[in-house]
N, C-alpha and C. Protein backbone atom coordinates (compact mmCIF):
# COMPACT_ATOMS: atom_id res chain seq x y z
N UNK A 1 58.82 37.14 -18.62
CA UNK A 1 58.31 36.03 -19.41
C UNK A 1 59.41 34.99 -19.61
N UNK A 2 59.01 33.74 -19.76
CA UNK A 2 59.82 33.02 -19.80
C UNK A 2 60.76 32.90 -21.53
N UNK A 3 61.68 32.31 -21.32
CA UNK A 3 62.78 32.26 -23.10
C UNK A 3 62.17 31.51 -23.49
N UNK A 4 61.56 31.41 -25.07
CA UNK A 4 60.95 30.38 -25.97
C UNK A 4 59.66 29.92 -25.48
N UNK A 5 59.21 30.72 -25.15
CA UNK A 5 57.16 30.12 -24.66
C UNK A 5 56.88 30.03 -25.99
N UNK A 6 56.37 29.09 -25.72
CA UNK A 6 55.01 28.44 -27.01
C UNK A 6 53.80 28.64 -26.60
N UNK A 7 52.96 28.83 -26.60
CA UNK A 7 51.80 29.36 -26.15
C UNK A 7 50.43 28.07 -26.91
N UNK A 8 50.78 26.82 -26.18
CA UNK A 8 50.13 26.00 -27.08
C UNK A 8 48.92 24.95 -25.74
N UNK A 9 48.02 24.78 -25.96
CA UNK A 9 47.22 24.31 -24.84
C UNK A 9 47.29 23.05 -25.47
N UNK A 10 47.19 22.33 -26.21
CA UNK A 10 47.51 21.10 -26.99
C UNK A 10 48.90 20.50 -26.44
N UNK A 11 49.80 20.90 -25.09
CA UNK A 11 50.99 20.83 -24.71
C UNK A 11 50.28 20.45 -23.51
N UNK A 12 49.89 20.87 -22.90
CA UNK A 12 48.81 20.80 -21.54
C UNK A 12 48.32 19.73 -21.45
N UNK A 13 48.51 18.74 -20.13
CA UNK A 13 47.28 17.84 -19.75
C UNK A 13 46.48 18.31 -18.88
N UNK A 14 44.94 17.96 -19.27
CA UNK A 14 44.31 18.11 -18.14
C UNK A 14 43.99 17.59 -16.84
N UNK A 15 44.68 18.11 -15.86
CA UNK A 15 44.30 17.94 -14.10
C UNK A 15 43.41 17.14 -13.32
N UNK A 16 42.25 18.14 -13.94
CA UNK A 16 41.64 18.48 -13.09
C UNK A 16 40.24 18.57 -13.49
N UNK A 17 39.00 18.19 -13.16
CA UNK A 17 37.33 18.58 -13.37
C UNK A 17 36.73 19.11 -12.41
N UNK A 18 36.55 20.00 -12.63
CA UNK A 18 36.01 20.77 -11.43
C UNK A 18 34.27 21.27 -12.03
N UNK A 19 33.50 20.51 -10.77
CA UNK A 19 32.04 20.62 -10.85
C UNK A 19 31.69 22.04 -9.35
N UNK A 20 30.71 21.94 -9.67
CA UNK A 20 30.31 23.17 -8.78
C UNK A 20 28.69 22.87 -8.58
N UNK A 21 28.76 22.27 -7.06
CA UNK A 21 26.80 21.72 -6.99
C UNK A 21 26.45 22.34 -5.55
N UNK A 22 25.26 22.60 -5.35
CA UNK A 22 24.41 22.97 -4.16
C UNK A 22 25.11 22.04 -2.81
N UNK A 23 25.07 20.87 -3.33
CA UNK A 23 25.50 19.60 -2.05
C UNK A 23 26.34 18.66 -2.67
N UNK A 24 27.57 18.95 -2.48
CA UNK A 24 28.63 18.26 -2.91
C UNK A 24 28.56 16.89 -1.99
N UNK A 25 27.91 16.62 -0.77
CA UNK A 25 27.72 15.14 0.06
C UNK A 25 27.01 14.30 -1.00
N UNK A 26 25.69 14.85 -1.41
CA UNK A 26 24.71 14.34 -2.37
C UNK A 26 25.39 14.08 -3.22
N UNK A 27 25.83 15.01 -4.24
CA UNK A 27 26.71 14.71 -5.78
C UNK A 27 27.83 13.30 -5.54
N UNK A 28 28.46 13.97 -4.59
CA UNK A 28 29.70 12.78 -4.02
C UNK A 28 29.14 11.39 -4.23
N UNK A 29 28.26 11.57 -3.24
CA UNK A 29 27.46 10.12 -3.07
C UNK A 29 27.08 9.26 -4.68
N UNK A 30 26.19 10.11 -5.26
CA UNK A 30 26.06 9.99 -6.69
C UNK A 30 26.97 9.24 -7.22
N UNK A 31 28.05 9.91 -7.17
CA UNK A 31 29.03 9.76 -8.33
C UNK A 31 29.46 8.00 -7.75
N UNK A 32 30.01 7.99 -6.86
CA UNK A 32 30.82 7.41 -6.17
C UNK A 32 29.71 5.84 -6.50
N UNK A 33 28.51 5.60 -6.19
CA UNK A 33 27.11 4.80 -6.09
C UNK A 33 27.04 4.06 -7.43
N UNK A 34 26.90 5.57 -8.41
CA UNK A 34 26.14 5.69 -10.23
C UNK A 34 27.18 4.95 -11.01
N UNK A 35 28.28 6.16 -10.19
CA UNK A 35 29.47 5.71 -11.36
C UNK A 35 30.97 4.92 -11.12
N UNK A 36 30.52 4.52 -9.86
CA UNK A 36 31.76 3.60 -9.33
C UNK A 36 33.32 4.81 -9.13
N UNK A 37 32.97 6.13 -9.37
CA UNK A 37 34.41 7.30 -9.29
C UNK A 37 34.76 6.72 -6.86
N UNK A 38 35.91 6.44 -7.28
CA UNK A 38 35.96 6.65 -5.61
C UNK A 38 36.19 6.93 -4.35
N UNK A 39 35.91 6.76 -3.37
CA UNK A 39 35.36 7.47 -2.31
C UNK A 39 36.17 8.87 -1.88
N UNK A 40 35.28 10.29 -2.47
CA UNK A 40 35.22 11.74 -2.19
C UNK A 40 36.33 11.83 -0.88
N UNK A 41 37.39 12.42 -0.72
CA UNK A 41 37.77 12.79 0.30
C UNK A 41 37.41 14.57 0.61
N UNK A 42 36.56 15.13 1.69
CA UNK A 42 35.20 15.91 1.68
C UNK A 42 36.43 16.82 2.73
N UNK A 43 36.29 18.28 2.11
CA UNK A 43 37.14 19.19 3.23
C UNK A 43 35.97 20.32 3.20
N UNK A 44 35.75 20.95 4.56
CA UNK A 44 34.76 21.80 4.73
C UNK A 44 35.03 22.94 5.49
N UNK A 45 34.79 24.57 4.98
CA UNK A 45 35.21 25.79 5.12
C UNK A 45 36.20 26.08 4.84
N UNK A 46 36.67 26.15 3.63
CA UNK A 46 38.34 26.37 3.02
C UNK A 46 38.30 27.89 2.66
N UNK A 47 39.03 28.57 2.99
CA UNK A 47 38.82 30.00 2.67
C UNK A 47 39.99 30.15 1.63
N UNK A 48 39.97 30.88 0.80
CA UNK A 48 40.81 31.24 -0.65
C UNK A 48 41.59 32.57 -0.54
N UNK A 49 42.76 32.18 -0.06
CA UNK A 49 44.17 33.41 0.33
C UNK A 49 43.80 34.10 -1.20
N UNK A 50 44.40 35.05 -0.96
CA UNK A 50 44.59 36.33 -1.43
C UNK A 50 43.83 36.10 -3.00
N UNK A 51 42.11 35.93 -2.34
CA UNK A 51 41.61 36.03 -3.59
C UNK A 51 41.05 37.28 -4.05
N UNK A 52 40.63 37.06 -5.20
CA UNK A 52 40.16 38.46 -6.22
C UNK A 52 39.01 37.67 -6.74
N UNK A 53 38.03 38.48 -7.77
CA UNK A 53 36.75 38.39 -8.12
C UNK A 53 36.62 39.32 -9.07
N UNK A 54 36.78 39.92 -10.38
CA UNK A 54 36.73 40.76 -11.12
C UNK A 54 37.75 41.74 -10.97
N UNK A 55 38.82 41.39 -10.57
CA UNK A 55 39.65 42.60 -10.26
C UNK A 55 39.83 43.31 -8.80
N UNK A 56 38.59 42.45 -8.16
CA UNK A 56 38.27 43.22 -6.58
C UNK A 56 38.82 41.95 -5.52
N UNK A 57 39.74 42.50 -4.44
CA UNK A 57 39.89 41.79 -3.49
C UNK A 57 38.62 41.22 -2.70
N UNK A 58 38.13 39.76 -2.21
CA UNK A 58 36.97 39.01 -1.83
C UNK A 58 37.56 38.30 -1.03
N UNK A 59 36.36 37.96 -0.12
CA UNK A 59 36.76 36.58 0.67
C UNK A 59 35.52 35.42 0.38
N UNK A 60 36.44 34.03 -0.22
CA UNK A 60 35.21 33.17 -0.61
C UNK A 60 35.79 32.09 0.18
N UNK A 61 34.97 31.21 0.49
CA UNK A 61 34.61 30.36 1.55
C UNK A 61 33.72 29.08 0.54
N UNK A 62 34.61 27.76 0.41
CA UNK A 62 33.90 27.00 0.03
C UNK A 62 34.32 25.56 0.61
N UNK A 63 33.50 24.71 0.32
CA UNK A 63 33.49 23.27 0.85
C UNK A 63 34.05 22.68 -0.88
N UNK A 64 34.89 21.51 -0.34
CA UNK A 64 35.31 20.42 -1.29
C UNK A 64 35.54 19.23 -1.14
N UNK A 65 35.27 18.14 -2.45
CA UNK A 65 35.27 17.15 -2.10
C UNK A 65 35.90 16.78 -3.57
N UNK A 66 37.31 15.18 -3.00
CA UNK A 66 37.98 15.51 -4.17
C UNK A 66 37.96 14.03 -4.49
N UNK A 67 38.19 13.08 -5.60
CA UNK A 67 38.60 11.78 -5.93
C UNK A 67 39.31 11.86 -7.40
N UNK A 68 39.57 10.89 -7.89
CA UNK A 68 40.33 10.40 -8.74
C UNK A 68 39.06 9.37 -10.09
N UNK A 69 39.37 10.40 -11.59
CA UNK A 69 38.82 9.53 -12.60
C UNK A 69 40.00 9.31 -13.60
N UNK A 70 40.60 7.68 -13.28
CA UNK A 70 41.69 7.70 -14.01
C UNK A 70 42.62 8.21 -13.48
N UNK A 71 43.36 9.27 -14.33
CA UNK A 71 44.56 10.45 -14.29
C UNK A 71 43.89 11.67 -13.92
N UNK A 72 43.27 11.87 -13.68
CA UNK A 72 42.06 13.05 -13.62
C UNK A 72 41.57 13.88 -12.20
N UNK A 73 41.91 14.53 -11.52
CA UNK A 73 41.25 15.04 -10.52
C UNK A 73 39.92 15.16 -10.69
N UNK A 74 38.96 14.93 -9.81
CA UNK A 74 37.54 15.25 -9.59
C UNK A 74 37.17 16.13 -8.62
N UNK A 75 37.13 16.94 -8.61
CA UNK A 75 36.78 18.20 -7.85
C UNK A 75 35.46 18.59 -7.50
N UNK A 76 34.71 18.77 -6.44
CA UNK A 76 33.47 18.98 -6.60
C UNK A 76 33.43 20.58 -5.57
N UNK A 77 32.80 21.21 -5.65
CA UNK A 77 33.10 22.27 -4.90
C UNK A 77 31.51 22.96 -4.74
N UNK A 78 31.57 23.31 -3.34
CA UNK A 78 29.90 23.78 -3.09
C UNK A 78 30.39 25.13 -2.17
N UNK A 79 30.07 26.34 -3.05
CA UNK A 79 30.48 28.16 -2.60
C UNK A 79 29.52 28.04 -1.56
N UNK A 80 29.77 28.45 0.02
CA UNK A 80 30.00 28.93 1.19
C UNK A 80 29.77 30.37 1.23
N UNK A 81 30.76 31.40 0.70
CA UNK A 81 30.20 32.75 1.42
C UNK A 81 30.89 33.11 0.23
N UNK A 82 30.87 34.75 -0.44
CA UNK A 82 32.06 35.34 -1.00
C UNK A 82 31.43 35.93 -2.20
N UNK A 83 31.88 36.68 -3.05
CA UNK A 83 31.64 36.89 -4.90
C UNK A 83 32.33 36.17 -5.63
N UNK A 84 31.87 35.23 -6.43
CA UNK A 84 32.84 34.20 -7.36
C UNK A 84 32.29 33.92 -7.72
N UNK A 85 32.98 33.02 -8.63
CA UNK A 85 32.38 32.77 -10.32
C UNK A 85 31.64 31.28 -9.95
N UNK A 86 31.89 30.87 -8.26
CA UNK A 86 31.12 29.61 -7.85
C UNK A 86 29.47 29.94 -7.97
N UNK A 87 29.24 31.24 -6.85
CA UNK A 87 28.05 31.62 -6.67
C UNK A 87 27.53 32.14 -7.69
N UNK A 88 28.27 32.73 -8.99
CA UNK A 88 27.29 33.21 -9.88
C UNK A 88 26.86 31.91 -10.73
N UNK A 89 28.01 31.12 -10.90
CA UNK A 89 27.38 29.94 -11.42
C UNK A 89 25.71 29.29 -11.02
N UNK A 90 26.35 28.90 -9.53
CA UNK A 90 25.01 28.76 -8.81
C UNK A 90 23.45 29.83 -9.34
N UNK A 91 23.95 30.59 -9.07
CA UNK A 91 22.98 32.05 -9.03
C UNK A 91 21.98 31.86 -10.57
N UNK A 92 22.86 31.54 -11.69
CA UNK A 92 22.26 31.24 -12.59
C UNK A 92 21.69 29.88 -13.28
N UNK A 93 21.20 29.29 -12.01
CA UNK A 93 20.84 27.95 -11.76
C UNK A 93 21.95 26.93 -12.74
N UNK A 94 22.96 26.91 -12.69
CA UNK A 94 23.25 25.98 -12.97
C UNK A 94 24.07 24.97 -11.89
N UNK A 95 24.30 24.04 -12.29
CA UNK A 95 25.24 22.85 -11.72
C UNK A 95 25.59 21.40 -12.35
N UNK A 96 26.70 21.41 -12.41
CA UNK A 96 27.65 20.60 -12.92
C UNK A 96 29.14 20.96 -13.23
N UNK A 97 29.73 20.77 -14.18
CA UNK A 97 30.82 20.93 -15.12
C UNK A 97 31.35 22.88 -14.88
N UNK A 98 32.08 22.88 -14.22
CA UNK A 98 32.37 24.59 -14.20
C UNK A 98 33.60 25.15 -14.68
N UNK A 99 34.76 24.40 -14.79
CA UNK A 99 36.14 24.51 -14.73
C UNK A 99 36.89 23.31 -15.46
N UNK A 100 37.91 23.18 -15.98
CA UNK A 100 38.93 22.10 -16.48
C UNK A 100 40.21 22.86 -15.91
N UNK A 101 40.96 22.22 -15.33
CA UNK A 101 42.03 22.43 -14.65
C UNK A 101 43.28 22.15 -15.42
N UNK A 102 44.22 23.01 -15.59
CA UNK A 102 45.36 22.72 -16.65
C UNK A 102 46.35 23.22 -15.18
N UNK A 103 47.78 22.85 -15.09
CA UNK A 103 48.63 22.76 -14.25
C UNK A 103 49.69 23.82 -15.26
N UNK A 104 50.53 24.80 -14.88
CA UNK A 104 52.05 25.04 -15.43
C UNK A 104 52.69 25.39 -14.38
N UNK A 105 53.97 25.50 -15.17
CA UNK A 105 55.02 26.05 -14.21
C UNK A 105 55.04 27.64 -14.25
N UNK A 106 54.33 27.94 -14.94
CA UNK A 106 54.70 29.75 -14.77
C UNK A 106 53.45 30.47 -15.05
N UNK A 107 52.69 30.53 -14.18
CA UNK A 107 51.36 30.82 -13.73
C UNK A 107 51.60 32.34 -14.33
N UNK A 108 52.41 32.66 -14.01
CA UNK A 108 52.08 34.81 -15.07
C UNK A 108 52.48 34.99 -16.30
N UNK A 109 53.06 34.17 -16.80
CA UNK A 109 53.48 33.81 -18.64
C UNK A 109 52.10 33.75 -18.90
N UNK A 110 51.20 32.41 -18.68
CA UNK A 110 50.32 31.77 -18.99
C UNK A 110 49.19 32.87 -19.02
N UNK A 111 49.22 33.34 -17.80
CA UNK A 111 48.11 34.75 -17.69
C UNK A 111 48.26 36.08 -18.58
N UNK A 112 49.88 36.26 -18.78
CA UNK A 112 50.09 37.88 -19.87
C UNK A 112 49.75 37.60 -21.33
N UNK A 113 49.56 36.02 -21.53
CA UNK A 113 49.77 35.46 -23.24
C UNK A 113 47.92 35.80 -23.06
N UNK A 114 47.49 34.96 -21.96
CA UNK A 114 45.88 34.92 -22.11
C UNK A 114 45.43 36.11 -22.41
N UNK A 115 46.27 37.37 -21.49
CA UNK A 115 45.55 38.75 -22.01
C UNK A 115 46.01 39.10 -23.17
N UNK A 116 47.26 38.63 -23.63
CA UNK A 116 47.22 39.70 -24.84
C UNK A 116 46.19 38.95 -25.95
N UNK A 117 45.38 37.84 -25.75
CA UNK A 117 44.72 37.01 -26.48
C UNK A 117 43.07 37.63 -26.51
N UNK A 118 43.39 38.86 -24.96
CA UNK A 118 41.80 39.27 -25.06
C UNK A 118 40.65 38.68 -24.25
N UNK A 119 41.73 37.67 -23.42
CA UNK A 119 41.18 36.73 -22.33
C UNK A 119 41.41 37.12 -20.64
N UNK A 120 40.52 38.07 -20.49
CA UNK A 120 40.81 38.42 -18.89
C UNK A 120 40.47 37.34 -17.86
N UNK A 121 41.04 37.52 -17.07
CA UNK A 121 41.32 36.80 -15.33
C UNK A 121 40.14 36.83 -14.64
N UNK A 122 39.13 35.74 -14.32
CA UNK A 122 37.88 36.13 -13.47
C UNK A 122 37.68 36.46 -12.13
N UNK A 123 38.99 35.16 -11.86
CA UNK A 123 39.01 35.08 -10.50
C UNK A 123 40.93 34.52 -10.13
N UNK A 124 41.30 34.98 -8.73
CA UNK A 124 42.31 34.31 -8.32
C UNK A 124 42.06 33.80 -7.18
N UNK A 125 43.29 33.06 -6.65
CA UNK A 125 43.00 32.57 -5.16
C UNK A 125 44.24 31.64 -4.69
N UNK A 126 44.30 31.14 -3.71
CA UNK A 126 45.11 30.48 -3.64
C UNK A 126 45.15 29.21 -2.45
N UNK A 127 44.86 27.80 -2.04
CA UNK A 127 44.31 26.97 -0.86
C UNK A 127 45.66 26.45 -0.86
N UNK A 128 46.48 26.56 0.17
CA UNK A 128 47.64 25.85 0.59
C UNK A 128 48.56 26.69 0.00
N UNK A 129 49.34 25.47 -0.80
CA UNK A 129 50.33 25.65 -1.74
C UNK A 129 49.83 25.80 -3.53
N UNK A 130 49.24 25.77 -3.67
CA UNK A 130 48.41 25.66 -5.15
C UNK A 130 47.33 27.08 -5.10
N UNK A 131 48.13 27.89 -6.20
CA UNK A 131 47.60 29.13 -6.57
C UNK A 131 46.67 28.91 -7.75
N UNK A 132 45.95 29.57 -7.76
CA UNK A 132 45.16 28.97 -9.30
C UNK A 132 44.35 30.83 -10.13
N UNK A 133 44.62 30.49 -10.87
CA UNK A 133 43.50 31.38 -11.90
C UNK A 133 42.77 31.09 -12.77
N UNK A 134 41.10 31.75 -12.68
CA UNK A 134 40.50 31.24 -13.53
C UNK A 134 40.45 32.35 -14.48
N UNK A 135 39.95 31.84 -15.89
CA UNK A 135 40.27 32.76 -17.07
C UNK A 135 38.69 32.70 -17.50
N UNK A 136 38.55 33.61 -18.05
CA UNK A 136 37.05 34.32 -18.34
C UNK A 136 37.00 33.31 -19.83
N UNK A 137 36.79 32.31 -20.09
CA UNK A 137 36.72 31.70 -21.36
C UNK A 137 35.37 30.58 -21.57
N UNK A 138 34.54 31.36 -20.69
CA UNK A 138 32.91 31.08 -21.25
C UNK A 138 32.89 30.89 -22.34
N UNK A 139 32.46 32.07 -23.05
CA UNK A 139 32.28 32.01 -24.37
C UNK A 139 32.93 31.82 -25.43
N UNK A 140 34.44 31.49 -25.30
CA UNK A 140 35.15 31.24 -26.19
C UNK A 140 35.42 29.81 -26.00
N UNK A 141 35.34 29.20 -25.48
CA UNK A 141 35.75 27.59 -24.69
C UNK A 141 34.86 26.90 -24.31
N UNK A 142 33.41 27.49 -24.15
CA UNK A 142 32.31 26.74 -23.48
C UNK A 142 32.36 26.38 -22.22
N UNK A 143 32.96 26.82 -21.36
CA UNK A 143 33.95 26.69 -19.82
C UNK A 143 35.05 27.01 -19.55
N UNK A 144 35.13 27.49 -17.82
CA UNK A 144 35.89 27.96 -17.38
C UNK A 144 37.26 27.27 -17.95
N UNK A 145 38.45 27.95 -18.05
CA UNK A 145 39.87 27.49 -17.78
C UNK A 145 40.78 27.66 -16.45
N UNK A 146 40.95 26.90 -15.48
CA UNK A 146 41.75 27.09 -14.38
C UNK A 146 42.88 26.82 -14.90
N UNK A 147 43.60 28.25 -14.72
CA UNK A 147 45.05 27.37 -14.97
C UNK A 147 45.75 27.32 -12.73
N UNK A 148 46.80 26.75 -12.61
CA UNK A 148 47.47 26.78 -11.47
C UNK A 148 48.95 26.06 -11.55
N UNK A 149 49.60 26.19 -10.12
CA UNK A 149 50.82 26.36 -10.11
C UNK A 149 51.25 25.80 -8.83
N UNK A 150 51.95 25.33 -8.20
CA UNK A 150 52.65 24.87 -7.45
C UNK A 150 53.52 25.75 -6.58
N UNK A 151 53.28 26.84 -5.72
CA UNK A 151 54.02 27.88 -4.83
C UNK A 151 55.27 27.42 -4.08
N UNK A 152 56.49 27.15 -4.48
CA UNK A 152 57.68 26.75 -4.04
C UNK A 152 58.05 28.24 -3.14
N UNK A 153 58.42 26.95 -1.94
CA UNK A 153 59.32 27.45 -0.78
C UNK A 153 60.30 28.62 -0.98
N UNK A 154 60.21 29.80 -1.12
CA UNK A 154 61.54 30.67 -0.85
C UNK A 154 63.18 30.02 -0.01
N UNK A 155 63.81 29.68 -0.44
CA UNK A 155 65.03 29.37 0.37
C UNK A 155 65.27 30.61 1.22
N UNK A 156 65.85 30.58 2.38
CA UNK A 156 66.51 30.96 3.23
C UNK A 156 68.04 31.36 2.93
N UNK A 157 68.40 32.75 2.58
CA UNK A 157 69.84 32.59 2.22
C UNK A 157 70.93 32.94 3.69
């Protein structure tokens, strides 16, 4: 753990909005048309390194499409194949609003404070360089919490 953690989300800006729809082309379009957000840059079949799903190793497979509100990532994301908290979303007809994205530097501080808080891990994963976890805070938050992290290069000694 890191020396002197504060354990304060009021320290945190938020990232990131992450929606979760059937047809992220459609939504895109929407947004971009309705609400002037602009133009979606659209990536399709992204598979999620060394993800998990309740504790269980998975392979999920999703399409994304990303722009800018403000300071704000816009994330739109439409689940492809896999067990995740995309498809159950889906599954239980919903769509929109799924996630708020918070950024740190120490992605397993952030996760041991959440558990000892009683807040388990739903899902992990990781696309590129950017590892992320989502935290089971439905019902305590009214939505998901992504937290993520920035995976720096190992030096070469």
């Amino acid at each position: 753990m890191t020396e002197n953690f504060e354990f304060n989300l009021g320290n945190l800006k938020i990232e990131q909005l992450s929606y979760v729809y059937k047809d992220i082309k459609k939504q895109a379009k929407i947004m971009e048309e309705l609400y002037g957000i602009p133009t979606f840059a659209q990536m399709e079949d992204i598979v999620h390194q060394e993800a998990t799903y309740r504790g269980k190793p998975v392979e999920i497979t999703v399409d994304y499409a990303f722009s800018r509100l403000i300071n704000v990532q816009i994330e739109l994301q439409q689940w492809k194949s896999g067990d995740c908290s995309f498809k159950d979303f889906i599954d239980q007809g919903k769509e929109g609003l799924h996630s708020i994205g918070l950024y740190v530097d120490d992605l397993d501080t952030y996760v041991a404070e959440f558990k000892k808080r009683g807040i388990e891990v739903l899902q992990t994963g990781q696309v590129g360089k950017q590892k992320f976890v989502y935290l089971d805070t439905e019902k305590t938050f009214g939505v998901l919490l992504e937290i993520s992290t920035t995976v720096k290069r190992r030096r070469k000694k």
